[in-house]
C-alpha atoms as a PDB file:
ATOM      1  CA  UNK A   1     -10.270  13.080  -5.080  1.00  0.00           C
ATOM      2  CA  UNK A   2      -8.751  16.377  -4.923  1.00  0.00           C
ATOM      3  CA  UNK A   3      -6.110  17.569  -3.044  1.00  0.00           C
ATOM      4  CA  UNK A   4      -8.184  20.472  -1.757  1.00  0.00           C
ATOM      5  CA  UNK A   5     -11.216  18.103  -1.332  1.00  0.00           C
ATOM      6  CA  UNK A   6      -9.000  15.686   0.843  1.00  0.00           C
ATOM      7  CA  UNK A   7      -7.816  18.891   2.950  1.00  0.00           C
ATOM      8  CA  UNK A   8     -11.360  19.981   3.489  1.00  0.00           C
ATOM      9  CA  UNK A   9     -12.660  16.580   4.156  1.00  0.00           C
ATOM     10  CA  UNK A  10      -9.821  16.260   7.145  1.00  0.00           C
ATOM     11  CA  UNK A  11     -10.104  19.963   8.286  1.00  0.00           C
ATOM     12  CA  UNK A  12     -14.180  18.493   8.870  1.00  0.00           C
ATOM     13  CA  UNK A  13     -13.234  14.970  10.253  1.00  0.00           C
ATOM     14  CA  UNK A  14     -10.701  16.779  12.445  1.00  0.00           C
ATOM     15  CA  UNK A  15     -13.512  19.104  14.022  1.00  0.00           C
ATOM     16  CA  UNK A  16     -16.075  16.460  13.909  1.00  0.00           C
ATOM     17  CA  UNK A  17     -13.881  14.251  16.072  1.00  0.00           C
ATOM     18  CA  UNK A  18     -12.690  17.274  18.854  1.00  0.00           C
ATOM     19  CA  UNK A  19     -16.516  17.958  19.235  1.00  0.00           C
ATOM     20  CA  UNK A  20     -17.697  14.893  19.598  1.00  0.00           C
ATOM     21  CA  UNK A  21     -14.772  14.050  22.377  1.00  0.00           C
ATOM     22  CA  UNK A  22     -15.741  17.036  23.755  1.00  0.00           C
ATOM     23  CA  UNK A  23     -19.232  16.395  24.466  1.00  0.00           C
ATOM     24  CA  UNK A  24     -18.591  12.791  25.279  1.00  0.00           C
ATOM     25  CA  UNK A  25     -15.964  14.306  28.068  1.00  0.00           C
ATOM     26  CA  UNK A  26     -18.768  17.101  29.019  1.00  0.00           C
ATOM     27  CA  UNK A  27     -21.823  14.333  29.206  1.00  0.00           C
ATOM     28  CA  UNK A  28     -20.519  10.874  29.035  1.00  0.00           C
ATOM     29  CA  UNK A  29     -23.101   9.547  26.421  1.00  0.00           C
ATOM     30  CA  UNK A  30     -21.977   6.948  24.520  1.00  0.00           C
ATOM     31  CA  UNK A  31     -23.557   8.337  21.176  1.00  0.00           C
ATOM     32  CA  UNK A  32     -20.831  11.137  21.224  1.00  0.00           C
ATOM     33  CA  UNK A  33     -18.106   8.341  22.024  1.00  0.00           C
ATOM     34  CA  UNK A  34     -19.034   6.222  18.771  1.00  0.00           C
ATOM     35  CA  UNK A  35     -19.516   9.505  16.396  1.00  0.00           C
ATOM     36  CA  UNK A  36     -15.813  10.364  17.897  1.00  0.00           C
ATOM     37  CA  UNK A  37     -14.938   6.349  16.995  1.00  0.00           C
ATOM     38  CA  UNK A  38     -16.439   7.344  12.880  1.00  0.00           C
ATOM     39  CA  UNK A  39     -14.949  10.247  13.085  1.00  0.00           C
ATOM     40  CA  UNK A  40     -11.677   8.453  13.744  1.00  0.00           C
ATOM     41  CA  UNK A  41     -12.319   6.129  10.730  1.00  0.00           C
ATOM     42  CA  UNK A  42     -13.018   8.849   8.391  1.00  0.00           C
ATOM     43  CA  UNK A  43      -9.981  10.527   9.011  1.00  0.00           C
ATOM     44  CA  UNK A  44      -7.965   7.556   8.474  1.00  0.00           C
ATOM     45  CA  UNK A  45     -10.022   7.294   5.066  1.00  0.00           C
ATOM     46  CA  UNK A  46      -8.947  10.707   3.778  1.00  0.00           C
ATOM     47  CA  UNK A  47      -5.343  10.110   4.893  1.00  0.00           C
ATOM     48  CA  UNK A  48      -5.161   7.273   2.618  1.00  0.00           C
ATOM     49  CA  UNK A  49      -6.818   8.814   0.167  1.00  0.00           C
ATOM     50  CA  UNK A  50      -3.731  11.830   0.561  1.00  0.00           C
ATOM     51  CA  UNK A  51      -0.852   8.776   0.862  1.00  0.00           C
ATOM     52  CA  UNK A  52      -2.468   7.397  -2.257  1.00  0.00           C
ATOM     53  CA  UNK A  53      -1.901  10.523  -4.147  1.00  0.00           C
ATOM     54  CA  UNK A  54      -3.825  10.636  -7.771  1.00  0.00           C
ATOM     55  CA  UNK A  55      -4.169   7.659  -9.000  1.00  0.00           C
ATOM     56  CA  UNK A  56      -7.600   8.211 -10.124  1.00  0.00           C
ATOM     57  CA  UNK A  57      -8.338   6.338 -13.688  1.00  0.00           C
ATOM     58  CA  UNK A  58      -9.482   9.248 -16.008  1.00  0.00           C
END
């Protein structure tokens, strides 16, 4: 992956996750709470994918 790619993918996790905490503060559904949860786990995917650097097999 790219290191613009990985930027871009946690500029979009990052709003993905204040929205969804957002509406989960604003409504209190549970739907909002578990897209904030995969939000979460996405971002920790593209921070390894940063830490990991480019190892990708050409």
């Amino acid at each position: 992956m790219s290191k613009g790619a990985r930027w871009i993918g946690l500029a979009l996790t990052l709003a993905m996750f204040v929205f969804s905490t957002w509406m989960y503060l604003q409504t209190g559904d549970w739907v909002a709470l578990v897209f904030a949860g995969g939000s979460f786990g996405y971002a920790i995917f593209f921070m390894a994918a940063k830490k990991a650097g480019n190892k990708e097999i050409s």
